[in-house]
N, C-alpha and C. Protein backbone atom coordinates (compact mmCIF):
# COMPACT_ATOMS: atom_id res chain seq x y z
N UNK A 1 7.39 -10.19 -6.39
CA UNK A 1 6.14 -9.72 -6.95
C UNK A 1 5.51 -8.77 -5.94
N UNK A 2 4.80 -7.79 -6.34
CA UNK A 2 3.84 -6.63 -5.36
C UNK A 2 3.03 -6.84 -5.56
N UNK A 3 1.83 -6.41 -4.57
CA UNK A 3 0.46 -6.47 -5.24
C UNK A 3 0.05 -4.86 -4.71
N UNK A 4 -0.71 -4.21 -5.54
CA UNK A 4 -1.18 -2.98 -5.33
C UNK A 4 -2.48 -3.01 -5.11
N UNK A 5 -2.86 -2.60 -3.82
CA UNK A 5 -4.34 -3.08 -3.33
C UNK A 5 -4.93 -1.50 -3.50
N UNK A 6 -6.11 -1.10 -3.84
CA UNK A 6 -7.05 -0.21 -4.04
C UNK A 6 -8.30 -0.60 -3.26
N UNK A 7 -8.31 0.11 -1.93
CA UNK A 7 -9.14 -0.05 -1.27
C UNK A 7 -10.54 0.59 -0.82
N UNK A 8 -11.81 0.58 -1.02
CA UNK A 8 -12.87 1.60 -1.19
C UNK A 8 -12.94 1.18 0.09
N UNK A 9 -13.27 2.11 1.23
CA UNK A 9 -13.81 2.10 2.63
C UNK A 9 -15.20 1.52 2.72
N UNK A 10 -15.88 1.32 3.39
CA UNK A 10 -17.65 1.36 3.55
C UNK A 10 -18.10 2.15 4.33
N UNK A 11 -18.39 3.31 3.81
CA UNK A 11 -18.49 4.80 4.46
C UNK A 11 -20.04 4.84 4.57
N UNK A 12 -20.86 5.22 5.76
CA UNK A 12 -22.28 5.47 5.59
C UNK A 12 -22.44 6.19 4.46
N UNK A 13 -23.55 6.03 3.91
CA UNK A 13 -23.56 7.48 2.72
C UNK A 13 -22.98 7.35 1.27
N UNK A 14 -21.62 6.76 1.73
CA UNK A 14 -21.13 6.64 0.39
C UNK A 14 -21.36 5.78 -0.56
N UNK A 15 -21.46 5.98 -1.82
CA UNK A 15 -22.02 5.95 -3.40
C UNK A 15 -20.73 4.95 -4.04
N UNK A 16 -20.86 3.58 -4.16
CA UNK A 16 -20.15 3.10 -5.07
C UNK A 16 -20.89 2.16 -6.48
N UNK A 17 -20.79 2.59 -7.48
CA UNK A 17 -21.72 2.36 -8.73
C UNK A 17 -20.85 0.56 -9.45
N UNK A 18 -20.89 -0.22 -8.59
CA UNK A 18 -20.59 -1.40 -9.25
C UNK A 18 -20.85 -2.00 -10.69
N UNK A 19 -21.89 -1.52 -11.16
CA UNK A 19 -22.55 -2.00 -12.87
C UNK A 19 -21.06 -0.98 -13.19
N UNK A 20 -20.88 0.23 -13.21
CA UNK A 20 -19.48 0.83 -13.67
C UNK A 20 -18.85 0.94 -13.34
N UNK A 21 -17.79 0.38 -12.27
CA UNK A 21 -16.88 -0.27 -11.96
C UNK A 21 -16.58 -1.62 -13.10
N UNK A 22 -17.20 -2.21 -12.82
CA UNK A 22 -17.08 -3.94 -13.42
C UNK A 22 -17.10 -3.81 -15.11
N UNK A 23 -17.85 -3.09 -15.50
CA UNK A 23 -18.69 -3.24 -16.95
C UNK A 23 -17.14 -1.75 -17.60
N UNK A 24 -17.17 -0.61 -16.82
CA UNK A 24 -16.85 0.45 -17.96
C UNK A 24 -15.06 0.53 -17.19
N UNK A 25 -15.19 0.84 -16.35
CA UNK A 25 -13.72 1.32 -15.30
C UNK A 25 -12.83 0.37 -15.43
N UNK A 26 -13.34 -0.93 -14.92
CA UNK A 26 -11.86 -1.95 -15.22
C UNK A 26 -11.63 -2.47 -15.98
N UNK A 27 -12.70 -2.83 -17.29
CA UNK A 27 -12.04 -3.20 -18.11
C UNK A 27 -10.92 -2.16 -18.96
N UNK A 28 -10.83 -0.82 -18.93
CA UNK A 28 -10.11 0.52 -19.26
C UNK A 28 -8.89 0.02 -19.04
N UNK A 29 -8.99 -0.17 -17.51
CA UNK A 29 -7.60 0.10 -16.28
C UNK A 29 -7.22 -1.15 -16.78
N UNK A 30 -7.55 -2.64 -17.08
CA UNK A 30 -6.93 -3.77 -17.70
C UNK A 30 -6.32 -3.24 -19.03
N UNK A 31 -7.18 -2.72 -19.92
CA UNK A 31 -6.23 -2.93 -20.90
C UNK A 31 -4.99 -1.69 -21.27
N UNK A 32 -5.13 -0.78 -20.26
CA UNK A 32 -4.14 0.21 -20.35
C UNK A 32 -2.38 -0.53 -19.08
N UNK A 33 -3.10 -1.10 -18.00
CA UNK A 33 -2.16 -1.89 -17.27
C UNK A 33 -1.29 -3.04 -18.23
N UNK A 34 -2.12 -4.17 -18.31
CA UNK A 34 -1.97 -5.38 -18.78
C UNK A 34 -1.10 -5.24 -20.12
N UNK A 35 -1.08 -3.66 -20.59
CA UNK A 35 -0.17 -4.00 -21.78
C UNK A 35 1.35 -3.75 -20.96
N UNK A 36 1.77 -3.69 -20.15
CA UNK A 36 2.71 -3.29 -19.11
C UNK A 36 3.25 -5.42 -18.95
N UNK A 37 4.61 -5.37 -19.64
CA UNK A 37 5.15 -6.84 -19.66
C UNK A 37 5.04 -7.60 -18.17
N UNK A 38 5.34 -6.15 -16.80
CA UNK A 38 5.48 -6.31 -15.72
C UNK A 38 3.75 -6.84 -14.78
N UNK A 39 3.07 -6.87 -16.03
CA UNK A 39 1.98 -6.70 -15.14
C UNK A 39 1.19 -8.91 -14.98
N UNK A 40 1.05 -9.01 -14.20
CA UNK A 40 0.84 -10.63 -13.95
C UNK A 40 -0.49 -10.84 -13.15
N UNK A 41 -1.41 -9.98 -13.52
CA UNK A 41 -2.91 -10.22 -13.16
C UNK A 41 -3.76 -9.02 -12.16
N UNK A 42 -4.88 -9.40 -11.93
CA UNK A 42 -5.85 -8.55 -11.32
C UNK A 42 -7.15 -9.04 -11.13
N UNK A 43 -7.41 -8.77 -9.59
CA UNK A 43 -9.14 -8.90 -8.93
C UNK A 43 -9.69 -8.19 -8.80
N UNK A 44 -10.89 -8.31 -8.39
CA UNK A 44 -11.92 -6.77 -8.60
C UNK A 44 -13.00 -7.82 -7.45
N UNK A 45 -12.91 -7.29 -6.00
CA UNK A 45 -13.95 -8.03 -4.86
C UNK A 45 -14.71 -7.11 -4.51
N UNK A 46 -15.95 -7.18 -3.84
CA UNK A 46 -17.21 -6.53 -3.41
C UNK A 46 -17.27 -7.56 -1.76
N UNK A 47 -17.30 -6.30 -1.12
CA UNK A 47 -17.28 -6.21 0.26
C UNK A 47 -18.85 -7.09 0.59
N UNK A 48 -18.50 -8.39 1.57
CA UNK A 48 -20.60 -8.55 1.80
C UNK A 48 -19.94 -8.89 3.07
N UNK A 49 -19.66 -8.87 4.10
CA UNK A 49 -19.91 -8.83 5.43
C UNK A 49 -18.30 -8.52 6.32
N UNK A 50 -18.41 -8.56 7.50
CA UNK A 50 -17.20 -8.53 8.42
C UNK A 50 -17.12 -9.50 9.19
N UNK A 51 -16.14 -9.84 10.05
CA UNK A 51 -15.45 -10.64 10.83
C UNK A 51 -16.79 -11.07 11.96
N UNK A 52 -17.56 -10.17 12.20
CA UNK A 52 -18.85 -10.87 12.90
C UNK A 52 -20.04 -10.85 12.26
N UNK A 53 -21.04 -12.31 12.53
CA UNK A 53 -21.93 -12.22 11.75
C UNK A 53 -22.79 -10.92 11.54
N UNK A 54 -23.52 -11.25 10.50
CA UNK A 54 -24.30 -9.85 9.97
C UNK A 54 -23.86 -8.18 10.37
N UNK A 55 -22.01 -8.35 10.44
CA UNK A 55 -21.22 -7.00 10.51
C UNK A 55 -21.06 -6.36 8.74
N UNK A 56 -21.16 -5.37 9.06
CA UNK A 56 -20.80 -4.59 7.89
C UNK A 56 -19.67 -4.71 7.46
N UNK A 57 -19.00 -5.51 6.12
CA UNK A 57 -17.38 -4.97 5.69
C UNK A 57 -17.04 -4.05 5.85
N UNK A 58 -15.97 -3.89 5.83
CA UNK A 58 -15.03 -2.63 6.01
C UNK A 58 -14.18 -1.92 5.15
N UNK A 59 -14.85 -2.40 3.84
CA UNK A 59 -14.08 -2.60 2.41
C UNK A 59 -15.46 -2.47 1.44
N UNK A 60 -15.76 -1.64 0.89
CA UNK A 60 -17.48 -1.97 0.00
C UNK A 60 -16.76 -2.42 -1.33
N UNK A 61 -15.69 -2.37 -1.53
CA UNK A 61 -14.90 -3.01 -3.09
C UNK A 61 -13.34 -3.20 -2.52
N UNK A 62 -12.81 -3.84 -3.50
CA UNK A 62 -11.38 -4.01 -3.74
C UNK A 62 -11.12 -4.15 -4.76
N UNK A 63 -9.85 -3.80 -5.05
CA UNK A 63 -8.81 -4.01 -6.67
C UNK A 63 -7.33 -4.18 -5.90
N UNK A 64 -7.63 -5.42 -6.68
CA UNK A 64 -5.44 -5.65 -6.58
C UNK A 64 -4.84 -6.44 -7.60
N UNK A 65 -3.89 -5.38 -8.24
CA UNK A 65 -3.44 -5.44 -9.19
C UNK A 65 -2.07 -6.38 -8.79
N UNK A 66 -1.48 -7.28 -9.71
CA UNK A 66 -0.28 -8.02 -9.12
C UNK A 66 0.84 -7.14 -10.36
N UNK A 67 1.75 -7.14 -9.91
CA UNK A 67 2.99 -6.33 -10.82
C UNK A 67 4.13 -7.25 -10.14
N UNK A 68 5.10 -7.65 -11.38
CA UNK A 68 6.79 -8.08 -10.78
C UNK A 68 7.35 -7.23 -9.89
N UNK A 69 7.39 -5.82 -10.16
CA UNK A 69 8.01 -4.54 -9.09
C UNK A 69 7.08 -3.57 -9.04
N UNK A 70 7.34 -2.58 -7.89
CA UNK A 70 7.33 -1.40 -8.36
C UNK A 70 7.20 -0.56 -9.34
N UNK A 71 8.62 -0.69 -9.96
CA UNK A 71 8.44 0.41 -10.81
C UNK A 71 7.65 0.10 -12.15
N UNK A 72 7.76 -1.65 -12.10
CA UNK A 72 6.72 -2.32 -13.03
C UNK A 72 5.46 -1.36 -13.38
N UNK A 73 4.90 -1.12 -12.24
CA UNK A 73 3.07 -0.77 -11.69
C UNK A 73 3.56 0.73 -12.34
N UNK A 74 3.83 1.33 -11.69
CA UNK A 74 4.54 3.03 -12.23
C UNK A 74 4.74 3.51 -13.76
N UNK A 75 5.31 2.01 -14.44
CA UNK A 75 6.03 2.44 -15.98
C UNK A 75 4.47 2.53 -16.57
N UNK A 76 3.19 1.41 -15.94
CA UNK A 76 2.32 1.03 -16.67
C UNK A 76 1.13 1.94 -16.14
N UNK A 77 1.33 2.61 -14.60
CA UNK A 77 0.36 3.37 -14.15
C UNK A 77 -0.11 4.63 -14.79
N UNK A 78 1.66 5.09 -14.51
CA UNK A 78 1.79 6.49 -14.65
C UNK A 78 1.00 6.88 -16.17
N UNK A 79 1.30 6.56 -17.20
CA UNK A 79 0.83 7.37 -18.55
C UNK A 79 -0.68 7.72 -18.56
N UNK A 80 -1.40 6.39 -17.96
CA UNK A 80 -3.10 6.54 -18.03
C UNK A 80 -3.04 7.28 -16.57
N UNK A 81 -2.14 7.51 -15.57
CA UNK A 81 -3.05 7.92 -14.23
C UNK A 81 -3.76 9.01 -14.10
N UNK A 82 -3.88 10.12 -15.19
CA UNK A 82 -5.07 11.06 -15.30
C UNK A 82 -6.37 10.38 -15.83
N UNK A 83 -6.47 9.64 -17.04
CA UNK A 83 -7.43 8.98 -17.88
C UNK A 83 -8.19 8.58 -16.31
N UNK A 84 -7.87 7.44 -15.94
CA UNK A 84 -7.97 6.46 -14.96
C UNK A 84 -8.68 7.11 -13.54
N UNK A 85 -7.98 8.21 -12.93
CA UNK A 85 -8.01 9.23 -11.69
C UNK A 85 -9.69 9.85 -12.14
N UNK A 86 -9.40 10.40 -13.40
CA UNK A 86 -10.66 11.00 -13.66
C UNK A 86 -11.75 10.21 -13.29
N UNK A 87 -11.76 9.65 -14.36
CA UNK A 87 -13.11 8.85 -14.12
C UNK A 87 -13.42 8.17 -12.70
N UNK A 88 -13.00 8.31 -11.34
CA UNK A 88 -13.41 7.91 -10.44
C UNK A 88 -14.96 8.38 -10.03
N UNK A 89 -14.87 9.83 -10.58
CA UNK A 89 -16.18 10.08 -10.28
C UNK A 89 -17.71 9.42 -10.47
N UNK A 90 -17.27 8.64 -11.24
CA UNK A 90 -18.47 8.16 -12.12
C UNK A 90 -18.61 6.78 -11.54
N UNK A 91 -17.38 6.42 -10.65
CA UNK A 91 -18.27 5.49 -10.20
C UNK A 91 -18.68 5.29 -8.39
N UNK A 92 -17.54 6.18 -8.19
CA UNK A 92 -17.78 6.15 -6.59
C UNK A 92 -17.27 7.86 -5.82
N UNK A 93 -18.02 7.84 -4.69
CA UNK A 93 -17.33 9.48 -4.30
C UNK A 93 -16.63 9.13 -2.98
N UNK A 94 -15.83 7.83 -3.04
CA UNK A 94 -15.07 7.29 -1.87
C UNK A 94 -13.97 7.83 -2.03
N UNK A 95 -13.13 8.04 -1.13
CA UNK A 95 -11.50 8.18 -1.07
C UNK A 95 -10.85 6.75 -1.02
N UNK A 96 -9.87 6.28 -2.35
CA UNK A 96 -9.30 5.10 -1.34
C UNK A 96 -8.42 5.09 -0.89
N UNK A 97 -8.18 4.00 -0.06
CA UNK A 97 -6.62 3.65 1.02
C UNK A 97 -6.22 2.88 -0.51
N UNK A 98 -4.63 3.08 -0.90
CA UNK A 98 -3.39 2.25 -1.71
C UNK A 98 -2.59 2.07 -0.88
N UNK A 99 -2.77 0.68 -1.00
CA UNK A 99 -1.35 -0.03 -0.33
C UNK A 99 -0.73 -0.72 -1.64
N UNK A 100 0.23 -0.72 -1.38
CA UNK A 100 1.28 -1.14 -1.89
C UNK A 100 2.07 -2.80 -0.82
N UNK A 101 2.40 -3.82 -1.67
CA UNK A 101 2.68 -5.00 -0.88
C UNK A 101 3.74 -5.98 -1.29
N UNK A 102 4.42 -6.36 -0.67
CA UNK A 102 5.41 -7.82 -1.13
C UNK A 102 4.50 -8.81 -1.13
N UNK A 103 4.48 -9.48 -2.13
CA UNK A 103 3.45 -10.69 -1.87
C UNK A 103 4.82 -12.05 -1.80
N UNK A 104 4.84 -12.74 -0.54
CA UNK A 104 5.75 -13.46 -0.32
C UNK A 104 4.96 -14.74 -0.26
N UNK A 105 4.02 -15.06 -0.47
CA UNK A 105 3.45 -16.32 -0.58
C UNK A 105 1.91 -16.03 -1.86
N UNK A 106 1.63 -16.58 -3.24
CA UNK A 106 0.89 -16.62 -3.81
C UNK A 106 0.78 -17.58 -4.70
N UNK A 107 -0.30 -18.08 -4.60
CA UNK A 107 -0.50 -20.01 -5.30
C UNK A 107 -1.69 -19.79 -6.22
């Protein structure tokens, strides 16, 4: 299994619109993914602190999508990844880090 992590930084300055994220964006990206046989779930986290008290996260959101493979995520990415790409604007003007992952332990 992979998990495909979508990572929003916590950039001074930067603009991430959570009411559309949560409410308009992922439910989209679920039901254009999730029809993908390969696809076996998804989180959606909000960054509230760091590794020392009252530190800033280092993450102001997350998304990680779980897929059987690779090319799983790809067969189901690729068709919406303009639909999907677009609309980033609307909810954040972050760049994110994608990682891509083996998930070798998940309970």
């Amino acid at each position: 299994m992979i998990r495909i992590s979508i990572l929003y930084p916590n950039k001074p300055g930067g603009r991430f619109d959570f009411a559309y994220y949560v409410d308009t964006h992922m439910p989209r990206s679920i039901e254009c993914l999730a029809a993908h046989q390969g696809f076996k779930g998804v989180s959606v986290e909000q960054g509230v602190g760091g590794a020392e008290p009252g530190s800033e996260a280092a993450f102001i959101a997350m998304c990680h999508f779980l897929f059987e493979s690779v090319e799983d995520f790809m067969a189901a990415f690729l068709p919406h990844a303009g639909e999907l790409q677009s609309d980033m604007p609307n909810y954040t003007d972050i760049e994110p880090v994608i990682q891509i992952n083996q998930v070798l332990i998940c309970r």
